[in-house]
Protein backbone atom coordinates (compact mmCIF):
# COMPACT_ATOMS: atom_id res chain seq x y z
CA UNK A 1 -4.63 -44.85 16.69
CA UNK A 2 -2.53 -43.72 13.76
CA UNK A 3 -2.48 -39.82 13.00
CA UNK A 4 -2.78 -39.08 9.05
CA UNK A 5 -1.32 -36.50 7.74
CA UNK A 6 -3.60 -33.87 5.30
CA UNK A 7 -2.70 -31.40 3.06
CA UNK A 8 -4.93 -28.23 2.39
CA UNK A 9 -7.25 -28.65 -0.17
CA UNK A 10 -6.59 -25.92 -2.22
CA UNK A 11 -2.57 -24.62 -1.95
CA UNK A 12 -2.09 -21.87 -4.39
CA UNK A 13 -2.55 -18.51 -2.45
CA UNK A 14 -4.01 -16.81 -5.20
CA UNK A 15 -6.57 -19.43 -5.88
CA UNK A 16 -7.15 -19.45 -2.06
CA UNK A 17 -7.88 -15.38 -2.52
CA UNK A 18 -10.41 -16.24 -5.35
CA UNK A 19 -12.28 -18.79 -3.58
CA UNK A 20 -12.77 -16.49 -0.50
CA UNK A 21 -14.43 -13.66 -2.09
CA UNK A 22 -16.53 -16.03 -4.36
CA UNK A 23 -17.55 -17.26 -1.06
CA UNK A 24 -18.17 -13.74 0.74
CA UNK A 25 -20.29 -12.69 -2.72
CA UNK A 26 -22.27 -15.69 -2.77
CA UNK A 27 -23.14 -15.45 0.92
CA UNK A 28 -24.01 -11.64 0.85
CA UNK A 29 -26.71 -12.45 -1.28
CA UNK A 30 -28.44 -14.06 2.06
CA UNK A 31 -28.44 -10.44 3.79
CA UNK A 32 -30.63 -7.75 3.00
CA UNK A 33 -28.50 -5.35 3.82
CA UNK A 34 -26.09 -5.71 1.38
CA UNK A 35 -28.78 -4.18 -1.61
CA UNK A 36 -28.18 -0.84 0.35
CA UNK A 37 -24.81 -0.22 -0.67
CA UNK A 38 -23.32 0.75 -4.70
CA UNK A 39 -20.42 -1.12 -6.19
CA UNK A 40 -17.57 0.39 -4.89
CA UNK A 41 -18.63 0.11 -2.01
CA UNK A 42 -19.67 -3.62 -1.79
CA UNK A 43 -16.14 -4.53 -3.29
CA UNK A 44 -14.77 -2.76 0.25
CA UNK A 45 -17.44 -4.62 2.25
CA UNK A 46 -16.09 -7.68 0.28
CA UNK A 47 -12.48 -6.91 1.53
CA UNK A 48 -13.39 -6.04 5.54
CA UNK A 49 -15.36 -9.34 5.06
CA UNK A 50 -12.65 -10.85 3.86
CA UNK A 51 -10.45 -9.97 6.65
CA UNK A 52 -12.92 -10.24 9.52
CA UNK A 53 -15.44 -12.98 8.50
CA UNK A 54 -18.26 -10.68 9.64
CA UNK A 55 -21.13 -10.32 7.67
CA UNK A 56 -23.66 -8.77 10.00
CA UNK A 57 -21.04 -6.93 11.61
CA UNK A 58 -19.45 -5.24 9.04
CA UNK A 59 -22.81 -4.59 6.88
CA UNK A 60 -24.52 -2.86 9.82
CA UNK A 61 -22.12 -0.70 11.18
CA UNK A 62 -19.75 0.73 7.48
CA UNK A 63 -20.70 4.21 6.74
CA UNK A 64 -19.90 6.06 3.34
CA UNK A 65 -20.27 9.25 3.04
CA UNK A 66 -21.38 10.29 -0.33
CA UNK A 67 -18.92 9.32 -3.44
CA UNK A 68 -16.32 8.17 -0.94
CA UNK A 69 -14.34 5.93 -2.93
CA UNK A 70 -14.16 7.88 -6.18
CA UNK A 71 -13.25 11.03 -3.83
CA UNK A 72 -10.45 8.92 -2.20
CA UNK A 73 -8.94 7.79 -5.18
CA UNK A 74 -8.59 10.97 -6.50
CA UNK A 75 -6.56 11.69 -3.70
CA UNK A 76 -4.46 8.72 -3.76
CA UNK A 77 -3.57 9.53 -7.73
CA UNK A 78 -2.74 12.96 -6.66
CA UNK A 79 0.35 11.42 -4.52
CA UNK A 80 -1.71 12.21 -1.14
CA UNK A 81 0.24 11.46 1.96
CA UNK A 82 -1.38 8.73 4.29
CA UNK A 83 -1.16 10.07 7.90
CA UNK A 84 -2.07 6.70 10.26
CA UNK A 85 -1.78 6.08 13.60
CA UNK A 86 -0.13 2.96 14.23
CA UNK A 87 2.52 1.57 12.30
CA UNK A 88 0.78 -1.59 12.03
CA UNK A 89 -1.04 0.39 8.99
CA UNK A 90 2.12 0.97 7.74
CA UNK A 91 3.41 -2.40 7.38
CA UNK A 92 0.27 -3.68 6.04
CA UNK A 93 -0.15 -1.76 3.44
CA UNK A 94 1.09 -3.08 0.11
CA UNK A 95 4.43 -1.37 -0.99
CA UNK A 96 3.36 -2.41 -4.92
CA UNK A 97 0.28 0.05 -4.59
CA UNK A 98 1.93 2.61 -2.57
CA UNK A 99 4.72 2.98 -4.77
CA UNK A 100 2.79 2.71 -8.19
CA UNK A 101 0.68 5.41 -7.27
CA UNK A 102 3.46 7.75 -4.90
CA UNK A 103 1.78 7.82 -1.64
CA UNK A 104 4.05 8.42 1.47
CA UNK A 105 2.68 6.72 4.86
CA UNK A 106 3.74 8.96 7.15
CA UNK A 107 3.32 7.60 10.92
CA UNK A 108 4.86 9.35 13.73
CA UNK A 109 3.72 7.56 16.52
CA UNK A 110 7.67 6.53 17.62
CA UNK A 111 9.47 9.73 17.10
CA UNK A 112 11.30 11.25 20.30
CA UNK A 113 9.23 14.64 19.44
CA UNK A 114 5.82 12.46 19.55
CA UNK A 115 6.81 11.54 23.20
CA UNK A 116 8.12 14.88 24.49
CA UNK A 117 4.64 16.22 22.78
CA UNK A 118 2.56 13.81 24.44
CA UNK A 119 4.44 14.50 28.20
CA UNK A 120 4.23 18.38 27.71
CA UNK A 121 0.57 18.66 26.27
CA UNK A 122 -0.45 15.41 28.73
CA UNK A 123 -2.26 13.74 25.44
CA UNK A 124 -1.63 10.05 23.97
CA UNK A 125 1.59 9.68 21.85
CA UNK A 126 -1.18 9.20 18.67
CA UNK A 127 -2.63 12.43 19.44
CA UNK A 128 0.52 14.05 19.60
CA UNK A 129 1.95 12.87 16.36
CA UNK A 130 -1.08 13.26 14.05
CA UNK A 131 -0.91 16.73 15.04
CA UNK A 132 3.17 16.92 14.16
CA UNK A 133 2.10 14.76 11.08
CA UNK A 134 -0.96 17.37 9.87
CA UNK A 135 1.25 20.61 10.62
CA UNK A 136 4.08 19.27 8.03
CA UNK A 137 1.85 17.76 5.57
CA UNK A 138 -0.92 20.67 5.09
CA UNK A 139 -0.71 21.80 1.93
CA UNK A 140 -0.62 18.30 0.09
CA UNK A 141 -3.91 15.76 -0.30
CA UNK A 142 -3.85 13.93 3.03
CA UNK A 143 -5.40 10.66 3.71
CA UNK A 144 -6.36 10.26 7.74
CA UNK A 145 -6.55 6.16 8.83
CA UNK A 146 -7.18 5.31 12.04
CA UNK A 147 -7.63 1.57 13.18
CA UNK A 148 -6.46 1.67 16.71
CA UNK A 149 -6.36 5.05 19.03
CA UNK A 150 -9.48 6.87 19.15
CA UNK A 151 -7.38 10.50 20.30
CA UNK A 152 -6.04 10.40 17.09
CA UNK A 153 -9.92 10.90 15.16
CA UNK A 154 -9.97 13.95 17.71
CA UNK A 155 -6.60 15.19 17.42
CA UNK A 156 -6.99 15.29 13.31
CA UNK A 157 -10.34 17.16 13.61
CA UNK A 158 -8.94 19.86 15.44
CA UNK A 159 -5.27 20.23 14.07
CA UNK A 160 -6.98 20.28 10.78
CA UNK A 161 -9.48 23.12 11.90
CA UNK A 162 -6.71 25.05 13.80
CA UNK A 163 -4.56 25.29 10.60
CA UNK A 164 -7.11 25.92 8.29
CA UNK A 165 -5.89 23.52 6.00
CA UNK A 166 -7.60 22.70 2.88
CA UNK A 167 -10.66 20.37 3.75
CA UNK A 168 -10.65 19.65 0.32
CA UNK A 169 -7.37 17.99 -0.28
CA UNK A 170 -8.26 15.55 2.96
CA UNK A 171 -10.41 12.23 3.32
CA UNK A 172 -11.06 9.71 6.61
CA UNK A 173 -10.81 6.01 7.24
CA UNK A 174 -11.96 5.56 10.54
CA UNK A 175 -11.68 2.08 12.10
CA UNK A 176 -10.43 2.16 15.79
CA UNK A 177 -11.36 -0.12 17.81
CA UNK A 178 -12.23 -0.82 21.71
CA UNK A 179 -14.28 1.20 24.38
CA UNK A 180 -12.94 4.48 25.77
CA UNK A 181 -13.59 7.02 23.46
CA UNK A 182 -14.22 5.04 20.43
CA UNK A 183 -18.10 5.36 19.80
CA UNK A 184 -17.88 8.84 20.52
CA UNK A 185 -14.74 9.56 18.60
CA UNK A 186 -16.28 7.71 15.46
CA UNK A 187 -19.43 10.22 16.21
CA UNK A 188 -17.06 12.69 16.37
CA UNK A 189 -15.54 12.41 13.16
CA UNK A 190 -18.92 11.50 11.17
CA UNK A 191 -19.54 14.79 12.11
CA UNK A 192 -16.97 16.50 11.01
CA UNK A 193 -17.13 14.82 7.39
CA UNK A 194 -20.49 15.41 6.75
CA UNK A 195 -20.96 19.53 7.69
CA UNK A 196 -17.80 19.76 5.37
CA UNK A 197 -18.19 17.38 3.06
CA UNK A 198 -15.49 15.54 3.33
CA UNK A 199 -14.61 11.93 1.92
CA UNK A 200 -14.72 9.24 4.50
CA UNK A 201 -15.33 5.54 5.19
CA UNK A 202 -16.22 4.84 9.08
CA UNK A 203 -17.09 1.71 10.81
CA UNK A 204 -18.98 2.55 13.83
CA UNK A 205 -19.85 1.64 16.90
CA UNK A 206 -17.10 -0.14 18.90
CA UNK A 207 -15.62 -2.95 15.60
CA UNK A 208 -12.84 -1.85 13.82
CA UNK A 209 -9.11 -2.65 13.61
CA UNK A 210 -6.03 -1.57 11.81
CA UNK A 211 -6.08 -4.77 9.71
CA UNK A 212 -9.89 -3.29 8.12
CA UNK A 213 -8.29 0.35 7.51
CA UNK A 214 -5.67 -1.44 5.37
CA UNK A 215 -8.21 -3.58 3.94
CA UNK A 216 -10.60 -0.53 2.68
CA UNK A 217 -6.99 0.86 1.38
CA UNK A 218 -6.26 -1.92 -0.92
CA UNK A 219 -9.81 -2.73 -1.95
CA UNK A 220 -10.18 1.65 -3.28
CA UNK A 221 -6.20 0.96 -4.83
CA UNK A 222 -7.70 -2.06 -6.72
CA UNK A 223 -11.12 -0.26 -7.91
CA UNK A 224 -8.42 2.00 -9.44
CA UNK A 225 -6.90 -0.73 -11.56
CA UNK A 226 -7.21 -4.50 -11.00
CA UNK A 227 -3.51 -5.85 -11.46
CA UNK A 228 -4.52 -9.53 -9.91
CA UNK A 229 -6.70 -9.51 -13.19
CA UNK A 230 -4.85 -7.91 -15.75
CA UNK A 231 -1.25 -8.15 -15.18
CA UNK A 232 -1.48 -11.55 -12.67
CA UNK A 233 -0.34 -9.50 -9.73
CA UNK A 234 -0.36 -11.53 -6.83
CA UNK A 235 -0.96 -8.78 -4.40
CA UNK A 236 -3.10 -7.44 -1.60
């Protein structure tokens, strides 16, 4: 039997990106769920969606706290620094947005000081540098993103608390994912943002991933301006 070769039906990757998220809009309809949440926030659902294909997922487990999105965007215009915990954030994220708007991902998960740290204090090399990364940082807008290591939601918390920085110059993405301390670490955090009123985006219970964090990222950067639209940017 002869093998026949196929090409894709559509090529063209931004036509590809349109047809996606007319497909993720048109399918959210079908879920209830989806009526619970405002515009800026559906257009990030649309995006972890987008990069996860999952619906029920995704729509039962996102948390906003109040005016999230608006609140992080303000930051992000105000050249806030974006303190993550794997570098995997950092090499996602698009270097168009991040340099239009001046934010600095700062990640110091492979320093030599992160791994002395983490020996001397016995604590993962993610706690270790988001506390290094929080003590230089504190007096500019900080953005906290966590997709992988749950020590890092904890480490944040109480750096932040310990150096009485400004709790309203900071905001959360929390998206780690797995089973030791993630649950409780997400708990943890939700916590923390709602006694001090505090911008964040969480995805509870165990989903998550560093590709969603970037993914909520580029989705509040294009609520700011839409340059696929506009200026036929062919970005993330």
């Amino acid at each position: 039997m002869q093998f026949i070769q196929e090409q894709p039906p559509i090529n063209i990757g931004a036509d590809i990106s349109v047809r996606s998220f007319e497909m993720i809009e048109e399918e959210l309809k079908e879920y209830e769920k989806a009526k619970e949440f405002d515009k800026n926030e559906i257009e990030v659902i649309s995006r972890l969606i987008h990069t996860s294909t999952c619906f029920e997922q995704v729509l039962n487990n996102i948390c906003f706290t109040k005016d999230a999105i608006p609140r992080i965007q303000k930051l992000l215009l105000n050249k806030a620094k974006i303190i993550v915990d794997v570098n995997m954030i950092k090499v996602g994220l698009s270097e168009f947005y991040l340099n239009t708007y001046g934010n600095e991902v700062v990640c110091y998960i492979n320093e030599p000081f992160t791994f002395e740290q983490a020996k001397k204090n016995k604590t993962t090399r993610s706690y270790a540098a988001v506390v290094e990364a929080i003590k230089k940082h504190k007096n500019e807008p900080m953005i906290l993103a966590c997709g992988n290591a749950p020590t890092f939601i904890y480490a944040a918390i109480n750096t932040l608390l310990d150096e009485k920085v400004d709790l309203s110059n900071v905001a959360f993405l929390l998206f780690p994912v797995g089973f030791v301390n993630v649950v409780e670490s997400k708990d943890y955090g939700k916590r923390f943002c709602e006694h001090f009123n505090i911008p964040a985006v969480i995805m509870e219970g165990r989903f998550g991933s560093s590709t969603m964090t970037v993914a909520t990222l580029h989705a509040t950067y294009k609520l700011i301006k839409d340059y696929d639209k506009d200026e036929k940017y062919n970005g993330k």
